[in-house]
C-alpha atoms as a PDB file:
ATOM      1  CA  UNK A   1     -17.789   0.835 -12.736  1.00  0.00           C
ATOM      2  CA  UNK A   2     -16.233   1.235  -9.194  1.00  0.00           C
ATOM      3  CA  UNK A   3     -12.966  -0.964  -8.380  1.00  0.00           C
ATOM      4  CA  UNK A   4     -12.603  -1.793  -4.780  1.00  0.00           C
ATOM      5  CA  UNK A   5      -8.895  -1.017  -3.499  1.00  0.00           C
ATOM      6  CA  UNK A   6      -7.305  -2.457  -0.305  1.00  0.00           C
ATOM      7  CA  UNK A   7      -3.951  -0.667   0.521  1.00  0.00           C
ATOM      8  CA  UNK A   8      -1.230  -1.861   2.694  1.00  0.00           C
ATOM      9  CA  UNK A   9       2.507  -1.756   3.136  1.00  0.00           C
ATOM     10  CA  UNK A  10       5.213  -2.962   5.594  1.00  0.00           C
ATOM     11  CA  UNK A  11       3.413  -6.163   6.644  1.00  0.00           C
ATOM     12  CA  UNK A  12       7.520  -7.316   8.068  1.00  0.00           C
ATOM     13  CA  UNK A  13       5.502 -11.242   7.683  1.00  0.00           C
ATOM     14  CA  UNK A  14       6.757 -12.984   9.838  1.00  0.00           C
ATOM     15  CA  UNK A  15       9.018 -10.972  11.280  1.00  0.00           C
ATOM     16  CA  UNK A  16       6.561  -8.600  13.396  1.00  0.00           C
ATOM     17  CA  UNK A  17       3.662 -10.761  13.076  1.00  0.00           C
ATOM     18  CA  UNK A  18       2.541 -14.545  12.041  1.00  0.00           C
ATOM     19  CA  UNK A  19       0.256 -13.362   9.802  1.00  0.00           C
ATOM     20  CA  UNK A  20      -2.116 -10.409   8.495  1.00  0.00           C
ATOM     21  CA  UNK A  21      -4.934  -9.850  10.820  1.00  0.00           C
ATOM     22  CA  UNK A  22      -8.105 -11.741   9.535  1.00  0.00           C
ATOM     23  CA  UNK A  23      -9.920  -8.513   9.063  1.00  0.00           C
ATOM     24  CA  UNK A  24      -7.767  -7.529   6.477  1.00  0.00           C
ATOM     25  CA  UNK A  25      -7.820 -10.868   4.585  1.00  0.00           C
ATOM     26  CA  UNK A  26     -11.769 -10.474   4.681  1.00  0.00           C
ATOM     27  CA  UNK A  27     -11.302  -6.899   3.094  1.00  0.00           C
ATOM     28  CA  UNK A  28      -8.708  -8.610   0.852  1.00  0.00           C
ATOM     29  CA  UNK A  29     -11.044 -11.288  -0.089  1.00  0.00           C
ATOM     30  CA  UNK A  30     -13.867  -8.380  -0.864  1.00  0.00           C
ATOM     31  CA  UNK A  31     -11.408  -6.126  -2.794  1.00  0.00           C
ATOM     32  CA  UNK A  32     -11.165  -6.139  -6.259  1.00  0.00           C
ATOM     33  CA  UNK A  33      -7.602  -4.819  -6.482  1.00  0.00           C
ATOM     34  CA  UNK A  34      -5.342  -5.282  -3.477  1.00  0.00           C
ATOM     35  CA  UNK A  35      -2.014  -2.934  -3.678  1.00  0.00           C
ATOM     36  CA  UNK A  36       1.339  -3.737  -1.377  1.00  0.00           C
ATOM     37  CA  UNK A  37       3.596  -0.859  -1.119  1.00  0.00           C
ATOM     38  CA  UNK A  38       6.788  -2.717   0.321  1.00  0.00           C
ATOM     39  CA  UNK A  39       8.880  -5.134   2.983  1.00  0.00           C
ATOM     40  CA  UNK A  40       6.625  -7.848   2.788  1.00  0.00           C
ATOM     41  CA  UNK A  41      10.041  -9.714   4.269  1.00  0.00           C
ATOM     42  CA  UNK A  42       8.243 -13.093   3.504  1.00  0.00           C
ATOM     43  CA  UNK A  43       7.701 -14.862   0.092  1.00  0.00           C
ATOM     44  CA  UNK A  44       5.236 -16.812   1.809  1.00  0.00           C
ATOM     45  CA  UNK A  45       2.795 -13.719   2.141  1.00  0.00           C
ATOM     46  CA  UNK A  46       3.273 -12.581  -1.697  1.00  0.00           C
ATOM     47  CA  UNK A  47       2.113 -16.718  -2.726  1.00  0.00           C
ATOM     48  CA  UNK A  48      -0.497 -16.085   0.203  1.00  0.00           C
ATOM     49  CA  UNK A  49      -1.959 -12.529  -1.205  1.00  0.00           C
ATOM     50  CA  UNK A  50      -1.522 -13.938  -5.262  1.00  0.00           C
ATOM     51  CA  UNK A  51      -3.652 -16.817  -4.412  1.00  0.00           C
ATOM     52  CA  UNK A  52      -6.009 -15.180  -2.254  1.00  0.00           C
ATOM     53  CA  UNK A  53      -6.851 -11.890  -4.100  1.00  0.00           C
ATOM     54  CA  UNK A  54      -8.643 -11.238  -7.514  1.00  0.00           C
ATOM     55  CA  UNK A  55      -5.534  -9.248  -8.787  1.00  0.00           C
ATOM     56  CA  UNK A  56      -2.523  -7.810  -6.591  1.00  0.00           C
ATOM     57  CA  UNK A  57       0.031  -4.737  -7.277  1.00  0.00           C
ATOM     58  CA  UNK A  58       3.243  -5.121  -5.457  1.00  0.00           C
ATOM     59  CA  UNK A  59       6.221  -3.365  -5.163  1.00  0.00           C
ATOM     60  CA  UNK A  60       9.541  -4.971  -2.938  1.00  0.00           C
ATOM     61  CA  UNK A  61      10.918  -2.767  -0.274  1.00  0.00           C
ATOM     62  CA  UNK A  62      14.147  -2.146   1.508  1.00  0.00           C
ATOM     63  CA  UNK A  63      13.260  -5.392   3.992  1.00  0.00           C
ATOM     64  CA  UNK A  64      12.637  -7.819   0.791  1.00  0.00           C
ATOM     65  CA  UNK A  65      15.660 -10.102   0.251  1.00  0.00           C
ATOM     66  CA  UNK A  66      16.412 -11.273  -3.132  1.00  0.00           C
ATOM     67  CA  UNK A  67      13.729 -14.201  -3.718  1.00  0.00           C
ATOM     68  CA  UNK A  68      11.251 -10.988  -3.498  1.00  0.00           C
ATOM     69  CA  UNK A  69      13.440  -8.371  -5.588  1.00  0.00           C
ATOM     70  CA  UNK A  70      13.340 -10.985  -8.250  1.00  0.00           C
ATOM     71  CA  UNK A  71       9.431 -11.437  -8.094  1.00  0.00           C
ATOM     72  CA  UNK A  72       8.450  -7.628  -7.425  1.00  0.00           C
ATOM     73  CA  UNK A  73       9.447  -4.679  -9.602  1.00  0.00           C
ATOM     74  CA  UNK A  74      10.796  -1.124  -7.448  1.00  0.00           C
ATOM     75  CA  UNK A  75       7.471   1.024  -8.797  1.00  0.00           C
ATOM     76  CA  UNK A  76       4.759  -0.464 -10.165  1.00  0.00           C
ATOM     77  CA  UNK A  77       2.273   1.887 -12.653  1.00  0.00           C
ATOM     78  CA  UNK A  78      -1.100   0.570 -13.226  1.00  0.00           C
ATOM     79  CA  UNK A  79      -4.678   1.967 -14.266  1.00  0.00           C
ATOM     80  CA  UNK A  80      -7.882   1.019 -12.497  1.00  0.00           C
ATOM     81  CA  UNK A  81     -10.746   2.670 -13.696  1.00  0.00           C
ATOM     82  CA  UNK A  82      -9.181   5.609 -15.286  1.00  0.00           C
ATOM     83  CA  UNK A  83      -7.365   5.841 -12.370  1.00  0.00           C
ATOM     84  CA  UNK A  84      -3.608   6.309 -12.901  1.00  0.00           C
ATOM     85  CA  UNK A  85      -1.454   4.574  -9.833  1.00  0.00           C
ATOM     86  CA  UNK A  86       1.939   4.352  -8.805  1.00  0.00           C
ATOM     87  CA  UNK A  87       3.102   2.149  -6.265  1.00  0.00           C
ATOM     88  CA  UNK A  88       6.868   2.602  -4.810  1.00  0.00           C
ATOM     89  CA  UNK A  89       8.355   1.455  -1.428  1.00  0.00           C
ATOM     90  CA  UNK A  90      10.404   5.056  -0.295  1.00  0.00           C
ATOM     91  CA  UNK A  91       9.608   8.688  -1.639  1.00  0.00           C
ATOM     92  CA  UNK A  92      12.247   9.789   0.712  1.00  0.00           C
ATOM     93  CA  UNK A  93      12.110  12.474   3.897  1.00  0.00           C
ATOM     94  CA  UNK A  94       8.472  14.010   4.548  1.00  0.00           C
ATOM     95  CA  UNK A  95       9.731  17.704   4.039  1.00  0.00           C
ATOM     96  CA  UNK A  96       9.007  18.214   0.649  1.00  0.00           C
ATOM     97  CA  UNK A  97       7.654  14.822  -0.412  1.00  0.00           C
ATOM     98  CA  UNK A  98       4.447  16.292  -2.074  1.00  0.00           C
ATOM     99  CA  UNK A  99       7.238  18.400  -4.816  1.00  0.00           C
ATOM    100  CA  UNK A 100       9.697  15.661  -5.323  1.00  0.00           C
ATOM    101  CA  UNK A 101       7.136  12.871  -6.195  1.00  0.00           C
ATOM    102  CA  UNK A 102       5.196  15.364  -8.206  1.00  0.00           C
ATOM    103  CA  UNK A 103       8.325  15.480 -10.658  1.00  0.00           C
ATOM    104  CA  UNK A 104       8.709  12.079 -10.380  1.00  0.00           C
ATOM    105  CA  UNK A 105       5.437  10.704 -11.388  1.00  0.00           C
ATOM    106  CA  UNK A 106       3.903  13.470 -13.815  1.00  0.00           C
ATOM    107  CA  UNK A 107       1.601  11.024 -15.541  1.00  0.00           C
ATOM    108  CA  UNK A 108       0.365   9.867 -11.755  1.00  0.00           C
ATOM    109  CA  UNK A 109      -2.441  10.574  -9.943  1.00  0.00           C
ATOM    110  CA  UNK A 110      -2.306   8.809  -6.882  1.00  0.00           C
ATOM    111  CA  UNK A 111       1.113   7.229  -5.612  1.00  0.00           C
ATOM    112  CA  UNK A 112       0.647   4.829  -2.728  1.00  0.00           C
ATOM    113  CA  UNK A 113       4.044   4.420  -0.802  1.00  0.00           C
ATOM    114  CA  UNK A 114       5.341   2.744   2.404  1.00  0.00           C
ATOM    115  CA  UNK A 115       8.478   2.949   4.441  1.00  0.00           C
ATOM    116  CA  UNK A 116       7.801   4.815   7.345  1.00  0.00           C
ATOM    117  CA  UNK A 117       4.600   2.884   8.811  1.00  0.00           C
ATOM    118  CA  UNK A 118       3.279   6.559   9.582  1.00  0.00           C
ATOM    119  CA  UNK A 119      -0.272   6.981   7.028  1.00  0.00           C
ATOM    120  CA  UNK A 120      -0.356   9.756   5.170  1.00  0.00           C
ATOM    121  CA  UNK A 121      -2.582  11.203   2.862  1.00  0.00           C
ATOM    122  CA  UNK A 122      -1.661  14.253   0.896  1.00  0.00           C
ATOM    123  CA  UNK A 123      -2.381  16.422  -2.158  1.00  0.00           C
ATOM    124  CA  UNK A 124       0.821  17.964  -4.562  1.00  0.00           C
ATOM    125  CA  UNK A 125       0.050  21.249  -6.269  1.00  0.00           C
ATOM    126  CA  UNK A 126      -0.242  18.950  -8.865  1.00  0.00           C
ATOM    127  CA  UNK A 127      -2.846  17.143  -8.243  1.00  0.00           C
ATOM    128  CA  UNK A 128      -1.096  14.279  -7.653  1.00  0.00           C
ATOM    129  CA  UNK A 129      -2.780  12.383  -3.842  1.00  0.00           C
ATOM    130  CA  UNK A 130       0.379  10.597  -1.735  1.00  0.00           C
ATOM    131  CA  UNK A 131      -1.278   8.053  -0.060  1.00  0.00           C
ATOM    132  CA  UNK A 132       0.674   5.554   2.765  1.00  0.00           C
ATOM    133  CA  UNK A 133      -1.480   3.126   4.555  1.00  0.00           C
ATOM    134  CA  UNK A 134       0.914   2.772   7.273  1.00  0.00           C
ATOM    135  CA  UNK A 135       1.311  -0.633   8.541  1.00  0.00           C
ATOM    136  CA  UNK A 136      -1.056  -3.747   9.516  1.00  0.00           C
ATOM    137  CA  UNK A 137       1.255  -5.705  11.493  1.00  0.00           C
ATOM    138  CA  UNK A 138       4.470  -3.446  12.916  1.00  0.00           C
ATOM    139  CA  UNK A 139       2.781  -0.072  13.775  1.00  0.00           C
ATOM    140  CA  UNK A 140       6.121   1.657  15.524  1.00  0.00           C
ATOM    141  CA  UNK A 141       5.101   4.537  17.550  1.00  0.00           C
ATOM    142  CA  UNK A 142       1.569   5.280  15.700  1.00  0.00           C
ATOM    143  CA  UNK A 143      -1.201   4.229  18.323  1.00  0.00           C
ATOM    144  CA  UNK A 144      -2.826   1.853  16.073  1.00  0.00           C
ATOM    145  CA  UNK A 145      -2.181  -0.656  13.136  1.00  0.00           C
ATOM    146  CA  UNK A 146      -4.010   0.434   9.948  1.00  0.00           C
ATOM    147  CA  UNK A 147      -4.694   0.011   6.570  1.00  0.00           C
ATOM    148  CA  UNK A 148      -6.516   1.315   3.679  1.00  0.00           C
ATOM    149  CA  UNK A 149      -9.624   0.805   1.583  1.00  0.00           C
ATOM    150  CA  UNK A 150     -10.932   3.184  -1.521  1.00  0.00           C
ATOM    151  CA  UNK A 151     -12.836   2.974  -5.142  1.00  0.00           C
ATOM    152  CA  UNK A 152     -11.300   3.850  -7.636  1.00  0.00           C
ATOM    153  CA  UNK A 153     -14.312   5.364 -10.049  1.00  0.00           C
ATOM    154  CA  UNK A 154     -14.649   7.268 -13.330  1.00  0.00           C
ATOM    155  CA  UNK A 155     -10.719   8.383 -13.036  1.00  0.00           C
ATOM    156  CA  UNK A 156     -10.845   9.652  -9.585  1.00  0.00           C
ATOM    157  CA  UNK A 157     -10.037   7.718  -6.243  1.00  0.00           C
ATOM    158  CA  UNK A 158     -13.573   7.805  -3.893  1.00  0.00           C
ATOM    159  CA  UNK A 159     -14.659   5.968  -0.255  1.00  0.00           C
ATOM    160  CA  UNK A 160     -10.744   6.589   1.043  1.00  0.00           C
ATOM    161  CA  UNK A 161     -11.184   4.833   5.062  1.00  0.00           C
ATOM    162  CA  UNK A 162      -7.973   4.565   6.937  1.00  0.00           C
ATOM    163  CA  UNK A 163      -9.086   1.291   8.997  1.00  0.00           C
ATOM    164  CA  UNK A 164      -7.347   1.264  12.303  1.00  0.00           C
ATOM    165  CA  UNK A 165      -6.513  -1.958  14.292  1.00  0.00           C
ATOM    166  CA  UNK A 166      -5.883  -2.330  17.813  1.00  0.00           C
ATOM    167  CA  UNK A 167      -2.280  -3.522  18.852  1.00  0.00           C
ATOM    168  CA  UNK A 168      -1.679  -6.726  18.766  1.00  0.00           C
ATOM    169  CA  UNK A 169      -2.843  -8.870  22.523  1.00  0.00           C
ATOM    170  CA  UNK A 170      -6.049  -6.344  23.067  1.00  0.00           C
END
């Protein structure tokens, strides 16, 4: 059976926006497993993304003040249709990311990180796929706002989109 995965990170709520954009709450509400790699900044969008999703993975980030820390664990390790996932906030400088997360998630074979609000998608010698969705809400210097959706299916991650979203005001 196929598990539908929406993938996001560094929303900054409400700090760089008022809220998600509603075409990622539809995917959210048509996902079967929503994942949130970090700086949410809001408690308001983790009560908002609990209640509103079948089942959520979250990690806190560097932006997430204490009522979040408390809530959200640093990496988060879960299994979704044989599917082994990790889910930090930072892996640290892109020149040699794809080695040093590779050592530090052996039993992992996709890690879904945030931080930079640059997506990435990347295979270790390993195996192991880095995946970072970039950002919904705060896109920096990329051209667009973007998230992710994928399956996860019979142990091995299918259907990866990165959805892009025009800035905010076009």
């Amino acid at each position: 059976m196929a598990v539908r995965l929406v993938l996001m990170a560094d929303t900054h709520v409400p700090k760089r926006a008022r809220d998600l954009p509603a075409r990622l709450w539809e995917e959210v509400a048509a996902a079967d497993v929503v994942i949130h790699a970090g700086d949410w900044v809001s408690v308001a969008l983790l009560d908002d993304l609990e209640a509103r999703s079948r089942r959520l993975v979250g990690v806190h980030g560097n932006n997430d003040g204490p009522e979040l820390r408390a809530r959200l664990p640093e990496i988060a390790r879960v299994e979704l249709a044989g599917l082994r996932v990790a889910v930090v906030h930072e892996t640290g400088a892109a020149a040699g990311r794809e080695k040093r997360c590779a050592a530090r998630f052996p039993d992992t074979d996709v890690l879904v990180f945030g931080h930079s609000h640059i997506p990435w998608d990347t295979t270790a010698e390993t195996g192991l796929r880095l995946l970072n969705p970039g950002s919904p809400t705060d896109r920096r210097r990329q051209p667009f706002h973007t998230y992710m959706t994928a399956e996860a299916r019979d142990g091995a991650l299918t259907e990866l989109v990165l959805h892009r979203l025009p800035p905010r005001g076009e």
